[in-house]
N, C-alpha and C. Protein backbone atom coordinates (compact mmCIF):
# COMPACT_ATOMS: atom_id res chain seq x y z
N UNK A 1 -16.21 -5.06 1.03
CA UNK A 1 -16.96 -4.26 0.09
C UNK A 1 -16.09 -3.08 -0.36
N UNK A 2 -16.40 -2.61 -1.58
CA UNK A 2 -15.38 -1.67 -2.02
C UNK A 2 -15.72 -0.30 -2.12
N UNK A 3 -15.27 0.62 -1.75
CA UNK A 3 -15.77 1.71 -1.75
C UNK A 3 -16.03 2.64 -2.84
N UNK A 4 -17.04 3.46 -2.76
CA UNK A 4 -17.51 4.13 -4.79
C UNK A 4 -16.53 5.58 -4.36
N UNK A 5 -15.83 5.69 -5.19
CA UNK A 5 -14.83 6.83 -4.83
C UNK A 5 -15.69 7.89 -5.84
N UNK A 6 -16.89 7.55 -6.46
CA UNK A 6 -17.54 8.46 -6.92
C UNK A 6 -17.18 8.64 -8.64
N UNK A 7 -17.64 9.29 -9.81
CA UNK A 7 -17.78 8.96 -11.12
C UNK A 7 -15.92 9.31 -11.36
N UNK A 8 -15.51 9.98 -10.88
CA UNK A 8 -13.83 10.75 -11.33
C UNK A 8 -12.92 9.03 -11.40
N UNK A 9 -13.50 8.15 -10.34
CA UNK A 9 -12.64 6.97 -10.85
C UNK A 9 -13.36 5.50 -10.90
N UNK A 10 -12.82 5.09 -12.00
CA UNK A 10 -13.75 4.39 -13.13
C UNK A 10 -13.69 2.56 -12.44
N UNK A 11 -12.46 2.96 -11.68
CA UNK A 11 -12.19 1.46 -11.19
C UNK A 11 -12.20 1.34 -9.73
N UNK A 12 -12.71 1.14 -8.96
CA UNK A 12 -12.74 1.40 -7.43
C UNK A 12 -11.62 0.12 -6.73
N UNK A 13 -12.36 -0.54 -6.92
CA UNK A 13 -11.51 -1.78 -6.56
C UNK A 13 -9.51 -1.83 -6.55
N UNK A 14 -9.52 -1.52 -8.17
CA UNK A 14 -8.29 -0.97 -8.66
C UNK A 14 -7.45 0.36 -7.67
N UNK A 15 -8.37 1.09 -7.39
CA UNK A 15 -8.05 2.03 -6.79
C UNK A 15 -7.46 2.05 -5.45
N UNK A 16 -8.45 1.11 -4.94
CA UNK A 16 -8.26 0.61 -3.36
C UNK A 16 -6.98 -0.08 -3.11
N UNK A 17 -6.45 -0.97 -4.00
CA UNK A 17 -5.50 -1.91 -3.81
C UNK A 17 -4.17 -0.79 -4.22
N UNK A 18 -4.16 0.07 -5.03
CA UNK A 18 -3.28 0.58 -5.53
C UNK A 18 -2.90 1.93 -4.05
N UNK A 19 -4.05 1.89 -3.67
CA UNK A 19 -3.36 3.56 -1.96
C UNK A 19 -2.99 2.39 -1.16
N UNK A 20 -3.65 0.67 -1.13
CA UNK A 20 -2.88 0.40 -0.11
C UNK A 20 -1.76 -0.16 -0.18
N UNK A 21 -0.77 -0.06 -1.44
CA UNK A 21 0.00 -0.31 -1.29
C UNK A 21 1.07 0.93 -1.81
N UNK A 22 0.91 1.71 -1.52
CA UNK A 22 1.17 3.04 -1.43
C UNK A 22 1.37 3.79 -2.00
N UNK A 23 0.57 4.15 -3.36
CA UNK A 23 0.74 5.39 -4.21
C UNK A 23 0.09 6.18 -3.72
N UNK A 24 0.16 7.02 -4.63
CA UNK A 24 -0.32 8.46 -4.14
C UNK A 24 -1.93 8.45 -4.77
N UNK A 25 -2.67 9.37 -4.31
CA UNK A 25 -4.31 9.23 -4.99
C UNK A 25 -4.47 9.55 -6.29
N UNK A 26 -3.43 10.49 -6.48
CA UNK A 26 -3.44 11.15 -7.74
C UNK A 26 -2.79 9.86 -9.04
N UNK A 27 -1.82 9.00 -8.38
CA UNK A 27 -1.48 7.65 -9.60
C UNK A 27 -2.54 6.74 -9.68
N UNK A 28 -2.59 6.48 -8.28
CA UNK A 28 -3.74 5.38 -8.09
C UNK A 28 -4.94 5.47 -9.20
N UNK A 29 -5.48 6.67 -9.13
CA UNK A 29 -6.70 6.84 -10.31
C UNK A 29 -6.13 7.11 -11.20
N UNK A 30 -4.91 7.71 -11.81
CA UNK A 30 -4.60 7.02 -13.08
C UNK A 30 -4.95 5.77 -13.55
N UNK A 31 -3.61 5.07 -12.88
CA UNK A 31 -3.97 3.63 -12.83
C UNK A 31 -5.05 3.19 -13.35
N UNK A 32 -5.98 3.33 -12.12
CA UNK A 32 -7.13 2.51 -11.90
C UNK A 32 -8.14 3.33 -13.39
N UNK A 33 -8.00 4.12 -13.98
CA UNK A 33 -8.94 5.15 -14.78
C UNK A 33 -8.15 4.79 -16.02
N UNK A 34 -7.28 3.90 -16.55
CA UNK A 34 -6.18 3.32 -17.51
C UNK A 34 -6.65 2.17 -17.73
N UNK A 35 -6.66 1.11 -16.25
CA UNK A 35 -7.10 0.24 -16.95
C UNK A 35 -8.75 -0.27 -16.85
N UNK A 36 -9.62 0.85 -16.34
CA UNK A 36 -11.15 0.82 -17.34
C UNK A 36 -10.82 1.15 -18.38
N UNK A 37 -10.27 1.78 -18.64
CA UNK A 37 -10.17 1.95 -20.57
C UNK A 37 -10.06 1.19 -21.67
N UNK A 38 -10.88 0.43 -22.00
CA UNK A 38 -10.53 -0.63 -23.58
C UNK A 38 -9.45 -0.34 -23.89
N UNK A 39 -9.39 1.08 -24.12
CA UNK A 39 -8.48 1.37 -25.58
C UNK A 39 -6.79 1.55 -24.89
N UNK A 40 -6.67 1.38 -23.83
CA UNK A 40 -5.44 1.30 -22.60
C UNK A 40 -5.03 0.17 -22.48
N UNK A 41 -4.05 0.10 -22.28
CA UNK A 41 -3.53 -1.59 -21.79
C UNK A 41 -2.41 -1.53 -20.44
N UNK A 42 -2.40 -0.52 -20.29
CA UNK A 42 -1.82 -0.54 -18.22
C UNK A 42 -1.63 -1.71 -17.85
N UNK A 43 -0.41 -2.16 -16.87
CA UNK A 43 -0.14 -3.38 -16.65
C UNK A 43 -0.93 -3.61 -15.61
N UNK A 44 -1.59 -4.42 -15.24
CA UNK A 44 -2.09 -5.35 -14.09
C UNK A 44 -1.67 -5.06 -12.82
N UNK A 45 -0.56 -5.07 -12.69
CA UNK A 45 0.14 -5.23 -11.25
C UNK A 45 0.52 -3.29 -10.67
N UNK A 46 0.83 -1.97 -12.12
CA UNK A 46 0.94 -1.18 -11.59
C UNK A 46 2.65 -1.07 -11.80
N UNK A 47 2.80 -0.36 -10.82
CA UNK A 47 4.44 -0.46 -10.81
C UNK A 47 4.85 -0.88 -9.95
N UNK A 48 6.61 -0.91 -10.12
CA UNK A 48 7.52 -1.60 -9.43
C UNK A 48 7.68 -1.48 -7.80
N UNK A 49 7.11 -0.41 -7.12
CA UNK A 49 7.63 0.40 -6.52
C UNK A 49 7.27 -0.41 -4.81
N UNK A 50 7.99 -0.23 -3.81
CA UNK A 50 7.59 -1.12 -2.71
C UNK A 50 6.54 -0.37 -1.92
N UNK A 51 6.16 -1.04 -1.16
CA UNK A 51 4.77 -0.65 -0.12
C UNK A 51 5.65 0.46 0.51
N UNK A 52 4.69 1.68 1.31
CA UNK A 52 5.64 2.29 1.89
C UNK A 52 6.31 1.59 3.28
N UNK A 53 5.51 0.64 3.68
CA UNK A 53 5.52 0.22 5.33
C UNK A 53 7.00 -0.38 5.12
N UNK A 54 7.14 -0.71 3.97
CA UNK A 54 8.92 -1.90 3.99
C UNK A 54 10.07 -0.32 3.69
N UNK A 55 10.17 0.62 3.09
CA UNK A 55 10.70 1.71 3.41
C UNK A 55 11.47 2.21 4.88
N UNK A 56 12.33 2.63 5.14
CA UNK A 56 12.63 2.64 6.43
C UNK A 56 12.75 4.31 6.61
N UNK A 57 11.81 4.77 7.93
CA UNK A 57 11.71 5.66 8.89
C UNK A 57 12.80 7.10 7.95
N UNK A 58 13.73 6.87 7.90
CA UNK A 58 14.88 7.59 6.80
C UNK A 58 14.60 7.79 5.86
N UNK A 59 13.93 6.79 5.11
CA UNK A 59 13.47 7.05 3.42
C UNK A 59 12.34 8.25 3.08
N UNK A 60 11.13 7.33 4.36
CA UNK A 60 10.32 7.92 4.29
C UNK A 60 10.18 9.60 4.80
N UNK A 61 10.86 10.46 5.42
CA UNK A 61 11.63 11.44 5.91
C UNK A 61 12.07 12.38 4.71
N UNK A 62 12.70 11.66 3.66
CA UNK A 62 13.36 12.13 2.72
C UNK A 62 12.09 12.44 1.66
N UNK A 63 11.15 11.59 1.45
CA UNK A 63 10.25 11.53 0.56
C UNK A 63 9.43 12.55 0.98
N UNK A 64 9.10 12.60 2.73
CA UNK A 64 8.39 13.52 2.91
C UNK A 64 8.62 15.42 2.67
N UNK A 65 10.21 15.42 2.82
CA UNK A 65 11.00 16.42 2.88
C UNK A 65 10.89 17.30 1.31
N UNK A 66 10.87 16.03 0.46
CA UNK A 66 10.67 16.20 -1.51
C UNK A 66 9.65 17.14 -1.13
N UNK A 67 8.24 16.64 -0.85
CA UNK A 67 6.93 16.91 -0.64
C UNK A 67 6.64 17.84 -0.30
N UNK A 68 7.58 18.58 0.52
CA UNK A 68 7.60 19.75 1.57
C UNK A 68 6.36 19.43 2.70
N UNK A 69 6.13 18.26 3.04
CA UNK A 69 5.42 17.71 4.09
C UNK A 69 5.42 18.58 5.70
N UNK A 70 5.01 19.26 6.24
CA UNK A 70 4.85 20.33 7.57
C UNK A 70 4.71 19.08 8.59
N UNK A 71 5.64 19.51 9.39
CA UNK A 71 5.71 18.59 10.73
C UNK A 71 6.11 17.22 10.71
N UNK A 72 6.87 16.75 9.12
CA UNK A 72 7.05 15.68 9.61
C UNK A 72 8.57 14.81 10.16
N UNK A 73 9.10 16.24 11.11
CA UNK A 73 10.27 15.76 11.82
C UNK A 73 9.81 15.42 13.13
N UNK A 74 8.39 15.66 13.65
CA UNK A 74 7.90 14.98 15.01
C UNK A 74 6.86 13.85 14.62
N UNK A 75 7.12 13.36 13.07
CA UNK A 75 6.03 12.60 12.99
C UNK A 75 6.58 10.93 13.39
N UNK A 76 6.01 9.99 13.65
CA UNK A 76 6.26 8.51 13.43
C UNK A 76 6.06 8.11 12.35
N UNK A 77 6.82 6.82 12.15
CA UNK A 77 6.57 6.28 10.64
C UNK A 77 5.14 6.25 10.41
N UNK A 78 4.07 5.74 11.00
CA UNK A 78 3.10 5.58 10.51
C UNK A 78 2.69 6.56 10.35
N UNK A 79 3.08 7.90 10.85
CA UNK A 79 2.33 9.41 10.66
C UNK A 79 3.13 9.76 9.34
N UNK A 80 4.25 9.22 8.90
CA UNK A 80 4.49 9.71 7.73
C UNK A 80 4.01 8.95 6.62
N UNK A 81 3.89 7.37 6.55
CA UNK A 81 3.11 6.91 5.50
C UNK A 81 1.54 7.72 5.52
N UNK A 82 0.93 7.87 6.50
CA UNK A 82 -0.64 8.64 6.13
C UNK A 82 -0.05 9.62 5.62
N UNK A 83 0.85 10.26 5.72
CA UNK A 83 0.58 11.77 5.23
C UNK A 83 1.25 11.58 3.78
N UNK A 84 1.90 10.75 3.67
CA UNK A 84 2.58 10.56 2.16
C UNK A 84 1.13 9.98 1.11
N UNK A 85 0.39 9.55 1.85
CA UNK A 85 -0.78 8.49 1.41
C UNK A 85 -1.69 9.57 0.63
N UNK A 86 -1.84 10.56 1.41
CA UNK A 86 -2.56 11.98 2.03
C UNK A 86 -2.45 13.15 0.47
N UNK A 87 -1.02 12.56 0.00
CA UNK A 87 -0.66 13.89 -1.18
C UNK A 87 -1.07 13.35 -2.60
């Protein structure tokens, strides 16, 4: 079942598939708020970009570092995909 992320995004479903494969919340409802739009034509699939989980421990470090992410030189990978998930 899909969750109602409430009226701000128009596509839920869209939405869901797009954080789990790892954008940020703020693209994701782009996205997903693009292609409810008739008058939009947003591609289907989203972008190019890989899941964060295939990223390696290093990447994700660096991305977090962009971010100015707090604490995440004691974090584990999976503590840094949530928190990248998170912005």
């Amino acid at each position: 079942m899909v969750k109602d992320h409430g009226s701000s995004i128009k596509n839920d479903e869209t939405y869901e598939a797009l954080r789990e494969d790892g954008h940020s919340k703020e693209a994701a409802a782009r996205i997903a708020n693009a292609q409810a739009n008739p008058d939009q034509s947003p591609s289907k699939t989203g972008g190019k970009a890989s899941s964060y989980e295939d990223w390696t421990k290093d990447d994700l470090y660096d991305r977090a570092q962009e971010l100015e992410i707090e604490g995440r030189s004691d974090m584990t990978k999976a503590e840094l995909i949530a928190a990248l998930r998170d912005r």
